[in-house]
Protein backbone atom coordinates (compact mmCIF):
# COMPACT_ATOMS: atom_id res chain seq x y z
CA UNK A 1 -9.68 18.00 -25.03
CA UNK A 2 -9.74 14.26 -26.06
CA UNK A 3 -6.92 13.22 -27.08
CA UNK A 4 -6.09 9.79 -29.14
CA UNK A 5 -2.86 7.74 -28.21
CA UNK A 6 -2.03 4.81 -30.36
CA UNK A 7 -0.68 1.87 -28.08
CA UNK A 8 3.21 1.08 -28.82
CA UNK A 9 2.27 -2.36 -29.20
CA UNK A 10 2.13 -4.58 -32.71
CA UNK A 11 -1.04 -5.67 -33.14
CA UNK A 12 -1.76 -7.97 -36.14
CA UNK A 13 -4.97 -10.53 -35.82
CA UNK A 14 -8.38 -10.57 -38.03
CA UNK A 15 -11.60 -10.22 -35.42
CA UNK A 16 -15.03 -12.11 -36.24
CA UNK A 17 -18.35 -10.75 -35.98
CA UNK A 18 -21.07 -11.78 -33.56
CA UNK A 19 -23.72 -12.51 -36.43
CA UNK A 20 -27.51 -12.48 -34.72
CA UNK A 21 -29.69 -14.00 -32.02
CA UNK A 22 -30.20 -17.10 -32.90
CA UNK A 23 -27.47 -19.31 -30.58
CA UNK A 24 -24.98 -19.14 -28.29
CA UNK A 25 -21.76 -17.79 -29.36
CA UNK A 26 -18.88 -20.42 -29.64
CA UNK A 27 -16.63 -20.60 -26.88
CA UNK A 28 -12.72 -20.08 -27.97
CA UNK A 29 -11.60 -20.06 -23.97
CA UNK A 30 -12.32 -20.98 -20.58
CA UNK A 31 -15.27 -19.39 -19.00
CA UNK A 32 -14.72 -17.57 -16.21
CA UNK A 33 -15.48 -18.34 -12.61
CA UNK A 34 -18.50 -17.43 -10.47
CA UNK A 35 -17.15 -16.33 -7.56
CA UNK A 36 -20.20 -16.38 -4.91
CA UNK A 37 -24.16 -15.97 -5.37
CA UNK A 38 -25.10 -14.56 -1.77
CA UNK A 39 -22.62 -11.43 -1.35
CA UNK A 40 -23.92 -7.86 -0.70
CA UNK A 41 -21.76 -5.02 -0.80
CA UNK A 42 -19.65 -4.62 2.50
CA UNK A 43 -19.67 -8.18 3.26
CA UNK A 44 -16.02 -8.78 1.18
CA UNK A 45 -12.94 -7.17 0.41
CA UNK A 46 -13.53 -7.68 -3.17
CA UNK A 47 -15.46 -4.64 -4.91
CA UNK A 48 -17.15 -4.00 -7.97
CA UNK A 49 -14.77 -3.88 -11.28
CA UNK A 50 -11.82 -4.32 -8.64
CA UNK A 51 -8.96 -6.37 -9.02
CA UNK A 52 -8.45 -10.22 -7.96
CA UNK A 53 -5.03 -10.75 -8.82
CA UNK A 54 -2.82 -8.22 -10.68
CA UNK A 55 -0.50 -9.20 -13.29
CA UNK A 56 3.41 -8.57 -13.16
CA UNK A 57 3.78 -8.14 -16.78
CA UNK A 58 6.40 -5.34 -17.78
CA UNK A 59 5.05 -2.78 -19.86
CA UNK A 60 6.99 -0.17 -22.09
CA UNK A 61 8.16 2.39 -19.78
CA UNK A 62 6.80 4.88 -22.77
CA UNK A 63 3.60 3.41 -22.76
CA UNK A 64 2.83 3.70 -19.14
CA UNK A 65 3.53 6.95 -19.09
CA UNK A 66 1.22 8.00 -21.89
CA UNK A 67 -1.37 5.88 -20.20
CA UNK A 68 -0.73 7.42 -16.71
CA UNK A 69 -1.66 11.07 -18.37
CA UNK A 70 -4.80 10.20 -19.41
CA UNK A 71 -7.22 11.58 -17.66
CA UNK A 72 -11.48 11.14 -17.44
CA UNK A 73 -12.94 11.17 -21.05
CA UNK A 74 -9.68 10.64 -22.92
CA UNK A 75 -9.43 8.64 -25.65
CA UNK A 76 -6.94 5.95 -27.16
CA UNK A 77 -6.11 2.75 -29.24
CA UNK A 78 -5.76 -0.66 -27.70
CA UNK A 79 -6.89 -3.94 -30.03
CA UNK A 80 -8.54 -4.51 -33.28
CA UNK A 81 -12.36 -5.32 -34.46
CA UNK A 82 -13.96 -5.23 -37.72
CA UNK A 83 -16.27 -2.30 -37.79
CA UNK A 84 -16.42 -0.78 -41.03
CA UNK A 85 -17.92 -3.67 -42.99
CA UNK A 86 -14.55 -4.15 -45.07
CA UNK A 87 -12.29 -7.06 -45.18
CA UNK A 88 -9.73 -6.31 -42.30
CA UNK A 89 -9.52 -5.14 -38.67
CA UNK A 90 -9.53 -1.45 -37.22
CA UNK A 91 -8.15 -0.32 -33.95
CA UNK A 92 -10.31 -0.09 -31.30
CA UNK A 93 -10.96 3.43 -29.72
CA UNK A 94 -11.32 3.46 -25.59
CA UNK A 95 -12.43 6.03 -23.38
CA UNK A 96 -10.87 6.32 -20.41
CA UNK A 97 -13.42 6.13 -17.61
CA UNK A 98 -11.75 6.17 -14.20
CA UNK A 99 -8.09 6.77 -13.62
CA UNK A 100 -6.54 4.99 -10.71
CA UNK A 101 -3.35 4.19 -9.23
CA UNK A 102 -1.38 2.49 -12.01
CA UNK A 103 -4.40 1.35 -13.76
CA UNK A 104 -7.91 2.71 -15.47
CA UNK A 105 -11.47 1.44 -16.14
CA UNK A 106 -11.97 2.43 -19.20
CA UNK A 107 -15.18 1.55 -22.22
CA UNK A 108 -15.12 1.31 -26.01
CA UNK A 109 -15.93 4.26 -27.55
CA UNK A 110 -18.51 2.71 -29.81
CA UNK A 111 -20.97 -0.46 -29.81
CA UNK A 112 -18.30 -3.07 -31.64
CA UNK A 113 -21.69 -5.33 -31.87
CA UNK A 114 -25.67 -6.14 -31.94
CA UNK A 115 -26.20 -9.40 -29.69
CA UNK A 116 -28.86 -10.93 -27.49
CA UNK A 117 -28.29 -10.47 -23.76
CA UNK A 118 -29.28 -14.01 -23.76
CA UNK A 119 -30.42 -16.29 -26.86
CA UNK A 120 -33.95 -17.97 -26.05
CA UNK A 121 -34.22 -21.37 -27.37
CA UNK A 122 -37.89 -23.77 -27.61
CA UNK A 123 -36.80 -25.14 -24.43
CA UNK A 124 -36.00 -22.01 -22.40
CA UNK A 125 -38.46 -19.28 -24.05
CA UNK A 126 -38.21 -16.93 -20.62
CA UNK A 127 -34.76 -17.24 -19.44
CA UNK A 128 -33.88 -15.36 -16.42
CA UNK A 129 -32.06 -11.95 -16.67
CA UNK A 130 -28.96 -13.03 -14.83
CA UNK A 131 -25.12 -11.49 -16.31
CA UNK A 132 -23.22 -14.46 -15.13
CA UNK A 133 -25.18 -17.06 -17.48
CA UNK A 134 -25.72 -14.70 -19.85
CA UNK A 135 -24.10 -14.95 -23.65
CA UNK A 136 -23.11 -11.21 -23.44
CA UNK A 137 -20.56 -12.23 -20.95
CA UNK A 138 -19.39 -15.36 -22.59
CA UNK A 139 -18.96 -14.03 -25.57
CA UNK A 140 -16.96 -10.77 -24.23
CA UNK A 141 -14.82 -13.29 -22.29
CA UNK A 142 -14.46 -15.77 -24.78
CA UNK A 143 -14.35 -14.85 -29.61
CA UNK A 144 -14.03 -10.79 -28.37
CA UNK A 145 -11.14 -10.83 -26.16
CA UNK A 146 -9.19 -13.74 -27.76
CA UNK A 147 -9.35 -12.23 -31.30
CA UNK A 148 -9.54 -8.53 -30.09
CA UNK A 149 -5.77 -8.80 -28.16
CA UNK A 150 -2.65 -9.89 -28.49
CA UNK A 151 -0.95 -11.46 -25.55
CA UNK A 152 1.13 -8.61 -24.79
CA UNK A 153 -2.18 -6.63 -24.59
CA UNK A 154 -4.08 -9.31 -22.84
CA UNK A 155 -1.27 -9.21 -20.06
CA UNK A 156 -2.64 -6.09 -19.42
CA UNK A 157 -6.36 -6.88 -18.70
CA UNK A 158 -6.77 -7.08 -15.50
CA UNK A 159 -8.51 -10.58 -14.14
CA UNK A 160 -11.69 -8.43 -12.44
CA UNK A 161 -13.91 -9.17 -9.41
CA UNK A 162 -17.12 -7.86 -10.31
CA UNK A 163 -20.75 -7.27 -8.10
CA UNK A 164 -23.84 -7.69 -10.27
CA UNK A 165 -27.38 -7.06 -8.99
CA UNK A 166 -30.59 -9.19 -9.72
CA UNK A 167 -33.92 -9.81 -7.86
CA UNK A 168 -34.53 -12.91 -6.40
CA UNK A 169 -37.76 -14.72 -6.74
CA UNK A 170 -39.31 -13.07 -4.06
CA UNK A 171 -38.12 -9.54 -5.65
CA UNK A 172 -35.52 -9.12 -2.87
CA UNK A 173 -32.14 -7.25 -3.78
CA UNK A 174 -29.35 -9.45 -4.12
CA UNK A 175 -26.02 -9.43 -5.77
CA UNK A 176 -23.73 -11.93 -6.96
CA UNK A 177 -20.07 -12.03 -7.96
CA UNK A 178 -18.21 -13.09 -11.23
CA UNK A 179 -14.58 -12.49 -12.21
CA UNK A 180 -14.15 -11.52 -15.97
CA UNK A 181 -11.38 -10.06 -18.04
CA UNK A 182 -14.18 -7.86 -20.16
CA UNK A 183 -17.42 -6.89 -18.76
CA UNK A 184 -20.47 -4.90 -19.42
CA UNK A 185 -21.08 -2.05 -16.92
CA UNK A 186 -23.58 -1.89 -13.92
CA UNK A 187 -26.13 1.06 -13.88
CA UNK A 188 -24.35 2.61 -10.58
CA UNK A 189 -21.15 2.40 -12.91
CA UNK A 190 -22.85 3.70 -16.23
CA UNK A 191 -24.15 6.65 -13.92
CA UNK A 192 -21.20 7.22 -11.80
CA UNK A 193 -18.64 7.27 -15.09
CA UNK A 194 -20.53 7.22 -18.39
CA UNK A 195 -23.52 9.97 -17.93
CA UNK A 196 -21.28 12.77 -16.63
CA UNK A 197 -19.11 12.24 -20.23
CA UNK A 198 -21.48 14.06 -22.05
CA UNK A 199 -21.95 12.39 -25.33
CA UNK A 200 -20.29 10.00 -24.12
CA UNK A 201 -23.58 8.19 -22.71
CA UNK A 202 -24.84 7.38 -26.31
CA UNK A 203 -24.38 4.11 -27.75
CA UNK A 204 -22.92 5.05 -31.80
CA UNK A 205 -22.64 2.22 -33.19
CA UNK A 206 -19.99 1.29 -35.67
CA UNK A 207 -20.02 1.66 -39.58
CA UNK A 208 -20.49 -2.10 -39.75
CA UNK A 209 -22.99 -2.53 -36.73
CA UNK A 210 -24.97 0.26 -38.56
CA UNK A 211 -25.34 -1.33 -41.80
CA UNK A 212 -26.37 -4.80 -40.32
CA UNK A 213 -28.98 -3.37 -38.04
CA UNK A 214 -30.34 -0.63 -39.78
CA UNK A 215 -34.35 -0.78 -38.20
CA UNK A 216 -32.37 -0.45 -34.66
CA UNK A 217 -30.89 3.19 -35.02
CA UNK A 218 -32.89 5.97 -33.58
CA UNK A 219 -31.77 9.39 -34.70
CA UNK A 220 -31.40 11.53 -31.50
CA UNK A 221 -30.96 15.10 -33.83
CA UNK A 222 -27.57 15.71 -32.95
CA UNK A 223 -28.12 15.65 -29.11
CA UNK A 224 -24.28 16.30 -27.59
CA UNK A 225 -23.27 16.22 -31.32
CA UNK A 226 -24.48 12.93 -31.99
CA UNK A 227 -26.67 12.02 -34.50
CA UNK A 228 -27.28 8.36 -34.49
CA UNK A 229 -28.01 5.64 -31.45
CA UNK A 230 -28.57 2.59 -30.13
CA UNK A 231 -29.86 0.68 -27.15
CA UNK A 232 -26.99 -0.99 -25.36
CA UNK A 233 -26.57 -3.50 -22.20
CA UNK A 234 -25.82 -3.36 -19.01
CA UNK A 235 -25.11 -6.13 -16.81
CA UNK A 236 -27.81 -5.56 -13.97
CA UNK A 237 -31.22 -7.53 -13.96
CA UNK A 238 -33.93 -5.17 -15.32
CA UNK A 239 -36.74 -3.87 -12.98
CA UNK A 240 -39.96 -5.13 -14.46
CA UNK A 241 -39.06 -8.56 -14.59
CA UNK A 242 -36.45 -11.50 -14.21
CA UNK A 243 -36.26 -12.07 -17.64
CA UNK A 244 -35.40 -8.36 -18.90
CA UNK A 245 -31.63 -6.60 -18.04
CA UNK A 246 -30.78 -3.25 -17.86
CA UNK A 247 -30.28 -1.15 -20.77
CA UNK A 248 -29.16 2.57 -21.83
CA UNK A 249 -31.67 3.84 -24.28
CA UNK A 250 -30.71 5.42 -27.41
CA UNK A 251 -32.30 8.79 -25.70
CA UNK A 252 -30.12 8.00 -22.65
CA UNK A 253 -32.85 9.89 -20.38
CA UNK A 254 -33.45 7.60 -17.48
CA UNK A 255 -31.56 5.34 -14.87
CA UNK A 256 -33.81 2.51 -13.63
CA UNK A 257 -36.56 2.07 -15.28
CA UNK A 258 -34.93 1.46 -18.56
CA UNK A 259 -34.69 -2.59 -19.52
CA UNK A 260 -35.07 -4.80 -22.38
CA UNK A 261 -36.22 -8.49 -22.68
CA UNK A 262 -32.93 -10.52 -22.66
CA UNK A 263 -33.91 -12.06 -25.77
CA UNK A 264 -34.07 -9.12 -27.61
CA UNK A 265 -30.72 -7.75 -29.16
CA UNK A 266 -29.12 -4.61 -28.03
CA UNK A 267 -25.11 -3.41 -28.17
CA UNK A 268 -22.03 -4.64 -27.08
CA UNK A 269 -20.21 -2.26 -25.47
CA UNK A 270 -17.26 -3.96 -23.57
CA UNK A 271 -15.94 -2.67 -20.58
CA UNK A 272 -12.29 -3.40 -18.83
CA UNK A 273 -9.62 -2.39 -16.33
CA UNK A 274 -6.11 -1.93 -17.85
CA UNK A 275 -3.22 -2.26 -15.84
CA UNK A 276 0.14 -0.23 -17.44
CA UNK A 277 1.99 0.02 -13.45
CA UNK A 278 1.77 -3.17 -11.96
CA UNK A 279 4.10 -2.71 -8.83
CA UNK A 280 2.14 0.58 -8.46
CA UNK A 281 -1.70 -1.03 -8.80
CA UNK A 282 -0.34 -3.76 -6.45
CA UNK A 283 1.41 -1.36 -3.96
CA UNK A 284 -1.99 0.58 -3.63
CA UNK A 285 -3.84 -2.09 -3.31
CA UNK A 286 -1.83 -3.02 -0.38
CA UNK A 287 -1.81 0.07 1.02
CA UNK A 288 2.17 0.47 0.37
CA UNK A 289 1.91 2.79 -2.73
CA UNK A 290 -0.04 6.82 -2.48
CA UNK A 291 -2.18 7.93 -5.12
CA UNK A 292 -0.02 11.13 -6.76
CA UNK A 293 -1.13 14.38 -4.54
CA UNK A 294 -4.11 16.55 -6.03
CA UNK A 295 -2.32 20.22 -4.81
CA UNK A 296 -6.01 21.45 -5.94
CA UNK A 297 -7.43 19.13 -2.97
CA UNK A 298 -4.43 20.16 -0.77
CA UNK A 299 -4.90 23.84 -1.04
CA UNK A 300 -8.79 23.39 -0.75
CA UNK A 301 -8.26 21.78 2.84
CA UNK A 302 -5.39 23.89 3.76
CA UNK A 303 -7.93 27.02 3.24
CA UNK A 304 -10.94 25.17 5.90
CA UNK A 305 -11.88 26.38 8.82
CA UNK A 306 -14.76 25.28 10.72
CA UNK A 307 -17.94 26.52 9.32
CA UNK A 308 -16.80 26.06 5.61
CA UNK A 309 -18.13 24.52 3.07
CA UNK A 310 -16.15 21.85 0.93
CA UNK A 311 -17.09 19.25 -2.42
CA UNK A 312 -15.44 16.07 -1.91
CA UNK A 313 -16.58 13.15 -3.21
CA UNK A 314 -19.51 12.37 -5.44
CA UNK A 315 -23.17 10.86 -5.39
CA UNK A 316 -26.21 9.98 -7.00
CA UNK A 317 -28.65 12.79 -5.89
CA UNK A 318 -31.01 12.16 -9.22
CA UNK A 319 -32.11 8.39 -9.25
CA UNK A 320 -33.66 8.14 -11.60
CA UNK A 321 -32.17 9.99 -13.92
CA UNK A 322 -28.89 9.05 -16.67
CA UNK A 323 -27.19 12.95 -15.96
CA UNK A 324 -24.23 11.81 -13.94
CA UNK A 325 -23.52 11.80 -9.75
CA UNK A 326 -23.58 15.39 -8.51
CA UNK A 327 -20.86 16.29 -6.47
CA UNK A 328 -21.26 15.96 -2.43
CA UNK A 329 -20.74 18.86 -0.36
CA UNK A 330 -19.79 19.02 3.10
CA UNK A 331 -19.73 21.42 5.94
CA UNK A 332 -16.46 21.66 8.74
CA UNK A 333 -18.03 21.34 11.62
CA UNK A 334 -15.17 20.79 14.34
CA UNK A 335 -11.18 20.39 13.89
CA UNK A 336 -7.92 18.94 15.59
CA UNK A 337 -4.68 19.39 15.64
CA UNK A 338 -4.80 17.05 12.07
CA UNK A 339 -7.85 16.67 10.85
CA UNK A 340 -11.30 18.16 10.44
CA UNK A 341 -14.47 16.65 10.92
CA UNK A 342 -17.06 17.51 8.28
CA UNK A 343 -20.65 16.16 7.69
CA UNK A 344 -22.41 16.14 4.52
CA UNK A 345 -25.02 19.04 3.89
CA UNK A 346 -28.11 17.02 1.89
CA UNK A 347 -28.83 13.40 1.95
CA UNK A 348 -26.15 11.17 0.28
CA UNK A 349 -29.25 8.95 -1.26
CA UNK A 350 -32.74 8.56 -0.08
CA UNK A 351 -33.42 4.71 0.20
CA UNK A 352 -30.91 3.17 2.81
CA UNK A 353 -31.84 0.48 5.55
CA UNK A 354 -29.14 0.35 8.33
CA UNK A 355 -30.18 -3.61 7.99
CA UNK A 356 -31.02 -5.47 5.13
CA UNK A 357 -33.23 -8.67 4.28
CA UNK A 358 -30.60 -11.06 5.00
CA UNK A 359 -29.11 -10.01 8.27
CA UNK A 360 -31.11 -10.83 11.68
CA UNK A 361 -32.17 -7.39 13.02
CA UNK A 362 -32.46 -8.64 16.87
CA UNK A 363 -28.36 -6.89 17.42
CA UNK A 364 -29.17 -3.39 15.29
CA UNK A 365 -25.73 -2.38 16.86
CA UNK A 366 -24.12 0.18 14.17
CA UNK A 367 -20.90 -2.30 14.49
CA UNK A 368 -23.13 -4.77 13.07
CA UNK A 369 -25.28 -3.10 10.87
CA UNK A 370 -24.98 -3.68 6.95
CA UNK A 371 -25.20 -0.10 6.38
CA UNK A 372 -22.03 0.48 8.22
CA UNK A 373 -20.38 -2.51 6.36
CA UNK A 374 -21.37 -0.92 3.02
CA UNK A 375 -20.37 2.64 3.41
CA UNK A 376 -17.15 1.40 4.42
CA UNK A 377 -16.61 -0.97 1.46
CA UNK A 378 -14.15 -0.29 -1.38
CA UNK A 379 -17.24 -0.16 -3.85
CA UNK A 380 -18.64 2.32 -2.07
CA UNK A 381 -16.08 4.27 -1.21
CA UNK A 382 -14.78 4.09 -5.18
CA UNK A 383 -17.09 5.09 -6.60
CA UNK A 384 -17.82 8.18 -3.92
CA UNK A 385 -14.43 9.20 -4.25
CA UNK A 386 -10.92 9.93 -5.83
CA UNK A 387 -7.76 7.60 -5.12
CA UNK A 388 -7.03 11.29 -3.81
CA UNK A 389 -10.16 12.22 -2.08
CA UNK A 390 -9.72 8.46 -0.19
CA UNK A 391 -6.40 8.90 0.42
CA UNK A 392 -7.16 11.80 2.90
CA UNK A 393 -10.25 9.88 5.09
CA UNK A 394 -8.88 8.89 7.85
CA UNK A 395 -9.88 5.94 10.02
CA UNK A 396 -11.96 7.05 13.23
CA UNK A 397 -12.09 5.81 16.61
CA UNK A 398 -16.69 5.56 16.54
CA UNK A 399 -18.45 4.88 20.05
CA UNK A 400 -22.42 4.61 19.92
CA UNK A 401 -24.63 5.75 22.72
CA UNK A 402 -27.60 4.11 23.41
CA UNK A 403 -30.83 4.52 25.68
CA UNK A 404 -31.80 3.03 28.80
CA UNK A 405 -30.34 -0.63 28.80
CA UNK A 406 -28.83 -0.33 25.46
CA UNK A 407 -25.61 0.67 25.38
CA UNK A 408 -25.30 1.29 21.81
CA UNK A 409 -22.58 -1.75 20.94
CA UNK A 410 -19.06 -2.26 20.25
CA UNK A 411 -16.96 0.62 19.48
CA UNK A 412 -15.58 0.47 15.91
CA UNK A 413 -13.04 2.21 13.27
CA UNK A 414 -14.64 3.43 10.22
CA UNK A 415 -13.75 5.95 7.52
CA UNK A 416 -17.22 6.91 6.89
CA UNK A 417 -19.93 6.89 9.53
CA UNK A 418 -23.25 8.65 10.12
CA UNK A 419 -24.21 10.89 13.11
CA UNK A 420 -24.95 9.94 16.47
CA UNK A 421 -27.46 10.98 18.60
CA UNK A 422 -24.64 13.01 20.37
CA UNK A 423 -23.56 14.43 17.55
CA UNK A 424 -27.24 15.96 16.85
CA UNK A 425 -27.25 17.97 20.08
CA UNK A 426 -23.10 18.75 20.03
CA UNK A 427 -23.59 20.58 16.62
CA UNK A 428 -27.29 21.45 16.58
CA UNK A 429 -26.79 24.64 14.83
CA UNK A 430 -25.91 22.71 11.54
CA UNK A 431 -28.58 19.85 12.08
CA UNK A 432 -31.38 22.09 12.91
CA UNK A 433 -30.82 23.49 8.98
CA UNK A 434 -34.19 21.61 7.01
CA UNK A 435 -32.59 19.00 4.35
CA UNK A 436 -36.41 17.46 3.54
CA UNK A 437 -35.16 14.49 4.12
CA UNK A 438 -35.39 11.75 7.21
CA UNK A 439 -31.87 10.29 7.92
CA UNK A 440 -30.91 7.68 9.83
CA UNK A 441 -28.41 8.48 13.41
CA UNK A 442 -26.70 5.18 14.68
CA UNK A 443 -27.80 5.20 17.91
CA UNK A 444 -30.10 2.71 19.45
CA UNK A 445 -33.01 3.36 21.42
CA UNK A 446 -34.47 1.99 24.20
CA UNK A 447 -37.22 -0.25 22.61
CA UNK A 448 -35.25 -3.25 20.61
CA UNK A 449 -34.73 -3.60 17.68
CA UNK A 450 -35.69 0.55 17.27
CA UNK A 451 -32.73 3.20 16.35
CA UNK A 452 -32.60 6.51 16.28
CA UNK A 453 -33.30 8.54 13.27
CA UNK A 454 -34.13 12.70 12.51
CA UNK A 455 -36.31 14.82 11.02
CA UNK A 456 -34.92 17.33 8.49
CA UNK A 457 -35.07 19.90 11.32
CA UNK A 458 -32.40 17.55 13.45
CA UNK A 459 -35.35 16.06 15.65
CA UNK A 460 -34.97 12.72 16.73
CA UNK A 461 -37.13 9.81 16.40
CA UNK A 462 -36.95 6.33 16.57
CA UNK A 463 -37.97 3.31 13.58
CA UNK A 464 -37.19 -0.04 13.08
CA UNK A 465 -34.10 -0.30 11.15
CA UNK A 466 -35.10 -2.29 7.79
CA UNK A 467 -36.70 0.99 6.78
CA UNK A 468 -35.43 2.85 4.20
CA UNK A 469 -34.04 6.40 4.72
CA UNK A 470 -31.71 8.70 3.69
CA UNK A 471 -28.11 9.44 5.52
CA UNK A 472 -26.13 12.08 6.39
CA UNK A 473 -22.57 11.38 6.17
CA UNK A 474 -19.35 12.26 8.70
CA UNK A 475 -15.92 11.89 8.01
CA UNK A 476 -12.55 13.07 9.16
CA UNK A 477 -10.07 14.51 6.97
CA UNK A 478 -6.52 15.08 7.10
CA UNK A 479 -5.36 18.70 7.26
């Protein structure tokens, strides 16, 4: 059950409204700083939505600990905007999207404005679809959160790190990073967070965006108990075309195919990490601070044996589809004295390269492999799992075989890793079970730059590695 917490904080400003299209937004603050225009997930420490550098400011002991009880789909107060057409602010109502270790990622309730992506002038008709130039971001970063805080509520927006995807001009897959204070979401977030919220998804617009936009609200007849909707951004480039971005439709019913030209208007819906522990989102990130215990988790892995089943973790099973990540289950299939070793049941995503475009594929070593690199990487493994779920992965001594004069590569130390070639025949019983899906094994084979791969029967073939297949994936767990 929702429940609404009004901040402890004094909060006494006047907000103004984004009006139209038809220019950029005035700038009250710095912009922030692009960060890097060639990353790809893996390649840095710093992760999607994840934190640069934390603040130290003290925050009401009474505060925190409200904040620290809210849990996935909670609601509460935090800042003011004009949204019901009258003279005057109102609170702003959050919902709490992801709770972490002394902070939470967390989305405004309802779409605070209608704005351009990005306003097209005479001189730049077709801009390109890119967040980081975008007016979207400026003006989140710049009139919304100056007016919509006050400094002891800004202290507590966290200075963010965040991955955004576009298509070069050769339609390759790339990603840049920005670091913002308020941001829109990325589809992977809106489907990771958003889509399993229920109602949630839709984009309600406020009293005040209502009345100014009245030919943009599509009735959706009460769907999830909502009656009215509208189109609102996301910070991805869209599919069709550099100049369109990513969108959730006012019917919310699918993932990637769903994008708007950036000149068009859609809604504001800002997005932001809150920090109310500082010492304890520092600690974590340092690795000096535990996530609280989950005894639901505990007594789930305390019951294993090998041959169960366990969920842990979550993915994307339905692409193309805006219904949430399903959750990932595994099967035990050997144990220690501390851990088990489990590997996932179905295919944890259909369309993975072990190498991608902008890596030389002549070394397809696993220790060198991007797909290795990704799996591994804080946005991956954040948005798979719980602070809990990660907190019990446990870093794993890999070796690789390989065939005939390739030896397979460096041994390496991963928390997540796929199957070996070994691993096929050791446990052949479980691989042998038909998954319809090809998946890729890390082993390389004896013709370079080829690695090994299998059927959904466990049959092993071989295919250069900047195909695109599903994986399996292994992990150890502590007992």
């Amino acid at each position: 059950m929702k429940k609404l917490i009004c901040l402890l904080l004094a909060v006494i400003m006047t907000a103004a409204a984004f009006a139209g299209c038809a220019g950029k937004p005035e700038e009250t603050g710095t912009s922030p700083a692009e960060t890097g225009n060639s990353s790809y997930p893996g390649k840095t420490d710093d992760t999607a939505a994840e934190s640069k550098d934390q603040p130290s400011n003290p925050v009401d002991p009474q505060v925190s600990a409200q904040f620290e009880n809210l849990k996935a789909s909670d609601t509460f107060t935090f800042g003011t905007w004009e949204q019901d057409g009258k003279s005057g602010s109102e609170p702003i109502t959050w919902v709490v999207l992801r709770q972490d270790v002394g902070k939470m990622l967390v989305l405004s309730e309802k779409l605070l404005e209608y704005m351009c992506f990005i306003a097209g002038t005479e001189e730049n008709k077709y801009p390109r679809g890119l967040y980081k130039d975008s007016d979207l971001r400026t003006f989140l970063n710049g009139d919304f959160y100056n007016k919509a805080f006050t400094d002891d509520e800004k202290a507590m927006i966290q200075s963010s790190v965040i991955t955004t995807n576009y298509k070069d001009e050769h339609y390759n897959e790339l990603t840049y990073q920005t670091e913002d204070k308020v941001f829109a979401l990325s589809k992977d977030e809106a489907a990771r967070y958003v889509c399993s919220l229920g109602a949630t998804v839709f984009g309600v617009p406020t009293q005040r965006v209502s009345d100014e936009n009245p030919y943009k609200v599509s009735n959706v007849s009460g769907v999830n108990g909502v009656e009215n909707a509208m189109t609102w951004w996301l910070r991805d480039m869209g599919v069709d075309s550099s100049k369109y971005a990513s969108v959730i439709t006012a019917n919310t019913t699918r993932k990637y195919n769903n994008d708007d030209e950036v000149y068009e208007g859609g809604g504001m819906r800002p997005a932001m990490w809150i920090v109310y522990n500082a010492a304890d989102a520092e600690g974590y990130a340092k690795g000096e601070v535990k996530p609280k215990e989950d005894e639901q988790l505990n007594a789930k892995i305390a019951a294993l044996k090998v041959g169960s089943k366990i969920q842990f973790g979550v993915y994307d099973n339905n692409l193309y589809s805006m219904d949430g990540f399903e959750t990932l289950s595994w099967t035990v299939i050997d144990e220690d004295d501390i851990s088990f070793l489990i590997l996932s049941d179905t295919n944890a995503g259909s369309s993975y390269s072990v190498f991608d475009n902008r890596q030389d594929i002549e070394d397809t070593s696993w220790a060198e492999s991007y797909l290795r690199a990704y799996i591994n990487s804080d946005e991956f493994l954040d948005m798979t799992f719980t602070p809990q779920e990660k907190a019990k992965l446990i870093l794993t001594h890999i070796t690789t075989s390989g065939e005939d004069s390739r030896d397979g590569g460096a041994a390496t130390d991963d928390l997540l890793f796929i199957p070996d070639v070994n691993d096929v025949e050791k446990y052949s019983s479980v691989f042998s079970i038909n998954i319809n899906a090809k998946y890729w094994l890390r082993s390389q084979m004896s013709w370079a730059p080829y690695i090994a791969f299998a059927s959904g029967n466990g049959s092993v073939s071989s295919s250069n590695p900047d195909k695109t297949y599903a994986i399996r994936l292994m992990a150890r767990i502590k007992k």
